[in-house]
N, C-alpha and C. Protein backbone atom coordinates (compact mmCIF):
# COMPACT_ATOMS: atom_id res chain seq x y z
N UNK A 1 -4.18 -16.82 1.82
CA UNK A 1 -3.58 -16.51 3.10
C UNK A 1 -3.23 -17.81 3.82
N UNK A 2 -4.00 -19.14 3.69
CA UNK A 2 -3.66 -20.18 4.41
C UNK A 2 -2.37 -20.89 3.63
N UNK A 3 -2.43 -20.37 2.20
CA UNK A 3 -0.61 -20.79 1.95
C UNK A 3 0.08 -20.20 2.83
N UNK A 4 0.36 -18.80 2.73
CA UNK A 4 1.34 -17.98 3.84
C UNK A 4 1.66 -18.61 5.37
N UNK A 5 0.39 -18.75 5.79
CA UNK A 5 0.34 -18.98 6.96
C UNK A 5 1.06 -21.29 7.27
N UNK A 6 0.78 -21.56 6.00
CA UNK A 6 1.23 -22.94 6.18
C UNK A 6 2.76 -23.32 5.74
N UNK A 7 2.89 -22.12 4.73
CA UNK A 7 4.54 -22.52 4.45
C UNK A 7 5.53 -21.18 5.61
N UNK A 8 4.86 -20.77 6.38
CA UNK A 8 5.73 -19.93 7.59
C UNK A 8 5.67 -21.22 8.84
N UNK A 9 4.36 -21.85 9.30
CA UNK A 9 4.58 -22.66 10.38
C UNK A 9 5.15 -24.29 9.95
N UNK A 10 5.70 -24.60 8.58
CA UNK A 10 6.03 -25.57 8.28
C UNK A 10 7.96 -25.24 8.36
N UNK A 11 8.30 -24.08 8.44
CA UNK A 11 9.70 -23.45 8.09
C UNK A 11 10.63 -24.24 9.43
N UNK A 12 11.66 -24.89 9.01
CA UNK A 12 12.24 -25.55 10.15
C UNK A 12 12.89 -24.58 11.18
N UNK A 13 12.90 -23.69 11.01
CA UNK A 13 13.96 -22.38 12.00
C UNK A 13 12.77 -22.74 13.10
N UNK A 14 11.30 -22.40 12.73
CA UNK A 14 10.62 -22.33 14.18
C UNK A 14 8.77 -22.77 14.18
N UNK A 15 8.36 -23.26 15.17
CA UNK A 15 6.77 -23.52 14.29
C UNK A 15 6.16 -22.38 16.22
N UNK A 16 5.95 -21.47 15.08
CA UNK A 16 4.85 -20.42 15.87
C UNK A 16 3.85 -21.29 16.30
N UNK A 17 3.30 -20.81 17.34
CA UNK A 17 1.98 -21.10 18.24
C UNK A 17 1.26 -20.37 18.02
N UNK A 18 0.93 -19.11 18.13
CA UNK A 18 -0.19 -18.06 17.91
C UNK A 18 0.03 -17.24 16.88
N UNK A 19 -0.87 -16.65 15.97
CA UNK A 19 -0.77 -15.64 15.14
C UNK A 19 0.08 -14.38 15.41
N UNK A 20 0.16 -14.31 16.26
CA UNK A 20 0.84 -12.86 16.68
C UNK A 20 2.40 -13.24 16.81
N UNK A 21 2.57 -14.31 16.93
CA UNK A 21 4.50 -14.68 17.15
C UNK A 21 4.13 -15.40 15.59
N UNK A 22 3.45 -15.70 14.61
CA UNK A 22 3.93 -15.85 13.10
C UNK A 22 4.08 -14.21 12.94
N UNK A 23 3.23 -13.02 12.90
CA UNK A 23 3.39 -11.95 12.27
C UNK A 23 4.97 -11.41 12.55
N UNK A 24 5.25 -11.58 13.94
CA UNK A 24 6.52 -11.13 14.48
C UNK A 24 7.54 -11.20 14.00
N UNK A 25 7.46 -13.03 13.61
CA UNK A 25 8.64 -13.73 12.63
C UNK A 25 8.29 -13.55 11.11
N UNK A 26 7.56 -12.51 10.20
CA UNK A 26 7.21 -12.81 9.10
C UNK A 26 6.55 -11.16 8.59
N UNK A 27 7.22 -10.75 7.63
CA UNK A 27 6.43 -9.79 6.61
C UNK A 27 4.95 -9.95 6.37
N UNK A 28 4.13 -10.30 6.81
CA UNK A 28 3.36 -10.60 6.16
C UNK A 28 2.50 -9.58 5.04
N UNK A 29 2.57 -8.42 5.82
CA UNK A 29 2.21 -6.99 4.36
C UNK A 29 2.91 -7.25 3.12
N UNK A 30 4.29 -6.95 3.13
CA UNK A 30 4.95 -7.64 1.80
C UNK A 30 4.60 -8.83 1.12
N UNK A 31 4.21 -10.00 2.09
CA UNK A 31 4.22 -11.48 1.37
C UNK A 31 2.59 -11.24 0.20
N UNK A 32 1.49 -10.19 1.43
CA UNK A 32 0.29 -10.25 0.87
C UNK A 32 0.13 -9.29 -0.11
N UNK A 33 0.72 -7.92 -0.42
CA UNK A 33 1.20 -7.33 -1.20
C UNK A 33 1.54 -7.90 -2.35
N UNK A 34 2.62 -8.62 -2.57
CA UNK A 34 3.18 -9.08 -3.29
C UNK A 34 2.36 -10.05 -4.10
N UNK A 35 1.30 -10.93 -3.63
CA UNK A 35 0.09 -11.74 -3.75
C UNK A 35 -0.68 -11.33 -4.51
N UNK A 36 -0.89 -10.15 -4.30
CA UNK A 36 -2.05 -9.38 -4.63
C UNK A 36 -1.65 -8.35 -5.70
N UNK A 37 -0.22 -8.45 -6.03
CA UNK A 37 0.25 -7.54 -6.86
C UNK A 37 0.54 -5.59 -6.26
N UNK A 38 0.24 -5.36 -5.39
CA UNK A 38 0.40 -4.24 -4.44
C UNK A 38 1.24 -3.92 -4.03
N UNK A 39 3.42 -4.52 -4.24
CA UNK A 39 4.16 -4.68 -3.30
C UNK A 39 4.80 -3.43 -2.75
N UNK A 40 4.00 -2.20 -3.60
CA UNK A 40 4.61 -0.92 -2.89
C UNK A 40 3.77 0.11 -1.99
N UNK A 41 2.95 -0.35 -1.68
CA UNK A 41 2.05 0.64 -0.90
C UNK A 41 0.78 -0.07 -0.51
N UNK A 42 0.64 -0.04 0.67
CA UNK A 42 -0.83 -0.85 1.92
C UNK A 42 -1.28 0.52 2.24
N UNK A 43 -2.10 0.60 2.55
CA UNK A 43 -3.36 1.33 3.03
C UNK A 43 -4.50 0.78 3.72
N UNK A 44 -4.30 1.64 5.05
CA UNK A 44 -5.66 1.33 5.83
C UNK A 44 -6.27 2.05 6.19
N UNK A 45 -7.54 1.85 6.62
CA UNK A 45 -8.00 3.05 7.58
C UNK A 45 -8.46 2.57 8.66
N UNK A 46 -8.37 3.69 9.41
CA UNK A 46 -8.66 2.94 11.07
C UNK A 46 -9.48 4.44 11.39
N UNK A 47 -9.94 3.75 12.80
CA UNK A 47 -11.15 4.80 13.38
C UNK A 47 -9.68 5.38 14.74
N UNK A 48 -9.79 6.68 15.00
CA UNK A 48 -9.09 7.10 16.17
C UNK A 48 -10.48 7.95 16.99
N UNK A 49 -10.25 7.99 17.86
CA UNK A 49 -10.88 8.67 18.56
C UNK A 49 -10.24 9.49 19.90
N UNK A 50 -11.30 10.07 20.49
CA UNK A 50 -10.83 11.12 21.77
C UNK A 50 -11.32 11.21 22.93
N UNK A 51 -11.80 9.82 23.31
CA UNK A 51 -12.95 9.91 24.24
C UNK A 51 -12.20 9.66 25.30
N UNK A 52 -10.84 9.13 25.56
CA UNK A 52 -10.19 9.37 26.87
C UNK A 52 -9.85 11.23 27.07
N UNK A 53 -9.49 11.71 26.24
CA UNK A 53 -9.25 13.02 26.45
C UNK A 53 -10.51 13.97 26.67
N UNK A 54 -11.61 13.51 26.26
CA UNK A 54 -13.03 14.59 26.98
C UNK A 54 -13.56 13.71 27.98
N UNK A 55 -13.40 12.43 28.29
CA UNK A 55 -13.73 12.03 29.81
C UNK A 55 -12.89 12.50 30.62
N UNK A 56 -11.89 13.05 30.71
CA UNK A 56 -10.66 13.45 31.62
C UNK A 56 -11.11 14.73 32.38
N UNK A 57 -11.27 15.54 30.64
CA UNK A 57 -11.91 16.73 30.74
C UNK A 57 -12.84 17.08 31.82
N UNK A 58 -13.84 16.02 31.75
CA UNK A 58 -14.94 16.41 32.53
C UNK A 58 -15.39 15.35 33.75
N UNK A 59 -13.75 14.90 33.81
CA UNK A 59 -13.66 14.74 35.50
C UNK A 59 -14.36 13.08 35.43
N UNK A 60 -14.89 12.11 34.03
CA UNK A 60 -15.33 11.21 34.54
C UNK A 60 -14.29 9.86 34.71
N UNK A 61 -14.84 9.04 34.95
CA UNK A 61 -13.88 7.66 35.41
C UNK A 61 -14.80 6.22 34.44
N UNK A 62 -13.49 5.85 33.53
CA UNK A 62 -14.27 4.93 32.79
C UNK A 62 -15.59 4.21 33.50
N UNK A 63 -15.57 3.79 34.65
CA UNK A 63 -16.65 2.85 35.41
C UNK A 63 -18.09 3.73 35.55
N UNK A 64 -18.23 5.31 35.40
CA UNK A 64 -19.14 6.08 35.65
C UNK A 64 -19.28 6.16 34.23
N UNK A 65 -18.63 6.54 33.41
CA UNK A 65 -19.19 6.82 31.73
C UNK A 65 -20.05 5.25 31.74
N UNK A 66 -19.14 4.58 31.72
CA UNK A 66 -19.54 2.66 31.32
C UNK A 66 -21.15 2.98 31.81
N UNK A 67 -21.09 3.03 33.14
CA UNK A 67 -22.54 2.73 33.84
C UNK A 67 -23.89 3.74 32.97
N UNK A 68 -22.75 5.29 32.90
CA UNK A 68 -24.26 6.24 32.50
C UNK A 68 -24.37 5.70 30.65
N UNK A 69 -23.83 5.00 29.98
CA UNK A 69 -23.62 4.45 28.48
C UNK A 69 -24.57 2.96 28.66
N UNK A 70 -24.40 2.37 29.61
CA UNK A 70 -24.96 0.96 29.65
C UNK A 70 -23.77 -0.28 29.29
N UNK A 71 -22.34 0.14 29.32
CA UNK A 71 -21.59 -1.24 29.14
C UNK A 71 -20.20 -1.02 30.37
N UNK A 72 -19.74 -1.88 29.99
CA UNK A 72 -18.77 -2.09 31.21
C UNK A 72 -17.87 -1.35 31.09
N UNK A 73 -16.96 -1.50 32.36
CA UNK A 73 -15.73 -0.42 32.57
C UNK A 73 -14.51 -1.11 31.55
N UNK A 74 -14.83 -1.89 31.03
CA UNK A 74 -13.71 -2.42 30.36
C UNK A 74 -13.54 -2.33 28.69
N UNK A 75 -15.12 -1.99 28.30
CA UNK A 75 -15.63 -1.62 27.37
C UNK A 75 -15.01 -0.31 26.95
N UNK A 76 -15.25 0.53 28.01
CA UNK A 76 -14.88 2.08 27.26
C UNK A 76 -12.88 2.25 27.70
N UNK A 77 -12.33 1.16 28.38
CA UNK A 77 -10.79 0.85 28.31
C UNK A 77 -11.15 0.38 27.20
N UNK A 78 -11.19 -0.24 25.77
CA UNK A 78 -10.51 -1.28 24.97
C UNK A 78 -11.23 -0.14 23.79
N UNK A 79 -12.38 1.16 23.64
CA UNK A 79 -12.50 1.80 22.62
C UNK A 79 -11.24 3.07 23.14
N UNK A 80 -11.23 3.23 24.37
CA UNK A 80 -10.08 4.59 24.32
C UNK A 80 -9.41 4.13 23.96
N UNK A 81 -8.45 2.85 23.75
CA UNK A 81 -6.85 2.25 23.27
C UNK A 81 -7.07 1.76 21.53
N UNK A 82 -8.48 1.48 21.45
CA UNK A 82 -8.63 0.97 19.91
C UNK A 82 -8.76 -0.05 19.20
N UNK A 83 -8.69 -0.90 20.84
CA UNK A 83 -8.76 -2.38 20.60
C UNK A 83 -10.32 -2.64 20.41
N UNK A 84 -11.13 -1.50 20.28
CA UNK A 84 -12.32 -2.51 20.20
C UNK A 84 -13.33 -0.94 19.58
N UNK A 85 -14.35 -1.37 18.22
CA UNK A 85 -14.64 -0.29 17.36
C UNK A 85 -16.48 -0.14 18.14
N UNK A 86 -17.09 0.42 18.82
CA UNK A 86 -17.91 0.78 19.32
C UNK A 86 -19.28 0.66 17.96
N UNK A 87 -20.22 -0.21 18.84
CA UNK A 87 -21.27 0.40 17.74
C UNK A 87 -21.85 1.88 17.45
N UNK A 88 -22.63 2.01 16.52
CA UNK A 88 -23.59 3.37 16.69
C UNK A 88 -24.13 3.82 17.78
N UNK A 89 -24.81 2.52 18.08
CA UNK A 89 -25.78 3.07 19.34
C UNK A 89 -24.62 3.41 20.40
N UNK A 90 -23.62 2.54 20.32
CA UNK A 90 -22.78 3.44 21.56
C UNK A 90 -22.34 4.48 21.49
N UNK A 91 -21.61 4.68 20.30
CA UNK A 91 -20.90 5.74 20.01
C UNK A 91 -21.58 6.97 20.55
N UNK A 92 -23.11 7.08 19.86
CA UNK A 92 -24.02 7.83 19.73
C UNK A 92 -24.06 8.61 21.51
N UNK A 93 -24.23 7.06 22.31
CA UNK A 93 -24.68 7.42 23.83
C UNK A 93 -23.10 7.72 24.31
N UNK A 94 -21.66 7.46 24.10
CA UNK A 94 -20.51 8.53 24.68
C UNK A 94 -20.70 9.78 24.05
N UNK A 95 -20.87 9.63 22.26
CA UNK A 95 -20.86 11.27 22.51
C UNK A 95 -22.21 12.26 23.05
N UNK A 96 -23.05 11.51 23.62
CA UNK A 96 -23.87 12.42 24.48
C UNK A 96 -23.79 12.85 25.73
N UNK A 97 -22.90 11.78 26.58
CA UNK A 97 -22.45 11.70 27.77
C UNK A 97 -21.47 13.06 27.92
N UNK A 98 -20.56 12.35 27.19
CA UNK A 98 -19.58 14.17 27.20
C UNK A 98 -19.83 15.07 26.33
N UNK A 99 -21.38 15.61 26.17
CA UNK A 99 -21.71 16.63 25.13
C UNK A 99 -21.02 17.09 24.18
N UNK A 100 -20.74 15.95 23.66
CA UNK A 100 -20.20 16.21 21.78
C UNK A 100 -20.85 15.13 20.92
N UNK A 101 -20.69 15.81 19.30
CA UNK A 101 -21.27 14.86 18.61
C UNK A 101 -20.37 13.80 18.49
N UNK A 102 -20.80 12.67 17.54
CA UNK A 102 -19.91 11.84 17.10
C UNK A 102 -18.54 12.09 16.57
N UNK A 103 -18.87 12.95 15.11
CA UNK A 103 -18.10 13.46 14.21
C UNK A 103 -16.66 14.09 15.02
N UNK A 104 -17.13 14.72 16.49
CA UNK A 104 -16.38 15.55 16.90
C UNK A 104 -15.16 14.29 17.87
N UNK A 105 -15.99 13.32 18.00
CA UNK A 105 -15.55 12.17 19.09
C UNK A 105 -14.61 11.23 18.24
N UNK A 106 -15.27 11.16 17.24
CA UNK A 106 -14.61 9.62 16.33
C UNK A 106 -14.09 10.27 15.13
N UNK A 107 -13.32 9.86 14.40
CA UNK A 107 -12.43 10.42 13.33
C UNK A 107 -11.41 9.44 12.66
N UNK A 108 -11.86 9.25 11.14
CA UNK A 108 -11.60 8.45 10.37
C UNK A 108 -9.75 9.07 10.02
N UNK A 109 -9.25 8.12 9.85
CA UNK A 109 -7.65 8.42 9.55
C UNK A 109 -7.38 7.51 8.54
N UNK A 110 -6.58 7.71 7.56
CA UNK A 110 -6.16 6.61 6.50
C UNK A 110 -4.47 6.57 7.24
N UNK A 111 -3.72 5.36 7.54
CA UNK A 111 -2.35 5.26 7.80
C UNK A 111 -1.80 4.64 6.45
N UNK A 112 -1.19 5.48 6.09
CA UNK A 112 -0.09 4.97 4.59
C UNK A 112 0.97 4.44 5.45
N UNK A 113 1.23 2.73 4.27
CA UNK A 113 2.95 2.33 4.79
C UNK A 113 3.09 2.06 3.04
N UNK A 114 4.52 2.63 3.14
CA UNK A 114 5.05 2.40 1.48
C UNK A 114 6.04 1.47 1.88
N UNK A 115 5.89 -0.06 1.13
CA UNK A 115 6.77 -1.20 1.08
C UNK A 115 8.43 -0.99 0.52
């Protein structure tokens, strides 16, 4: 990966600053695909969940879940959007908060991209 990443910020058109403006300017699924021998199909899995839609439900406000869970209001913003994967023990204490289990809260998804 540090080839990829050294012959994209060495390219005279442009030298990226952050990772996220190289991905922008650059395939990188294909380049690593292709690396790896994979170049027609990536697979991931990601966690989705629903915990903005049963806090809504039941009338709470991220800053009141946060407090009755034990973490911040910013905490349960960055697991409702996905930016951020909750431990057990948390998971465990939202889905008790809005009386559901886990299973029912969190939910494994595979996203297929065919190259």
């Amino acid at each position: 990966m540090e080839q990829v990443l050294q012959e994209k910020t060495t390219s005279p058109k442009a030298s990226p600053k952050t990772c996220s403006e190289i991905a922008q300017n650059y395939n990188w699924f294909a380049k690593l695909d292709k690396m790896f021998g994979r170049a027609h199909l990536l697979v991931m899995t990601i966690l989705k969940n629903h915990v903005k839609q049963h806090r809504a439900r039941l009338d709470l406000t991220q800053e009141a879940l946060g407090s009755s869970v034990g973490v911040r209001r910013q905490t349960i913003l960055a697991i409702e959007k996905g930016y951020y994967i909750p431990s057990t023990l948390v998971a465990f204490k939202i889905a008790r908060e809005l009386g559901m289990t886990v299973d029912e809260l969190f939910e494994l998804a595979e996203n297929e991209r065919v190259q």
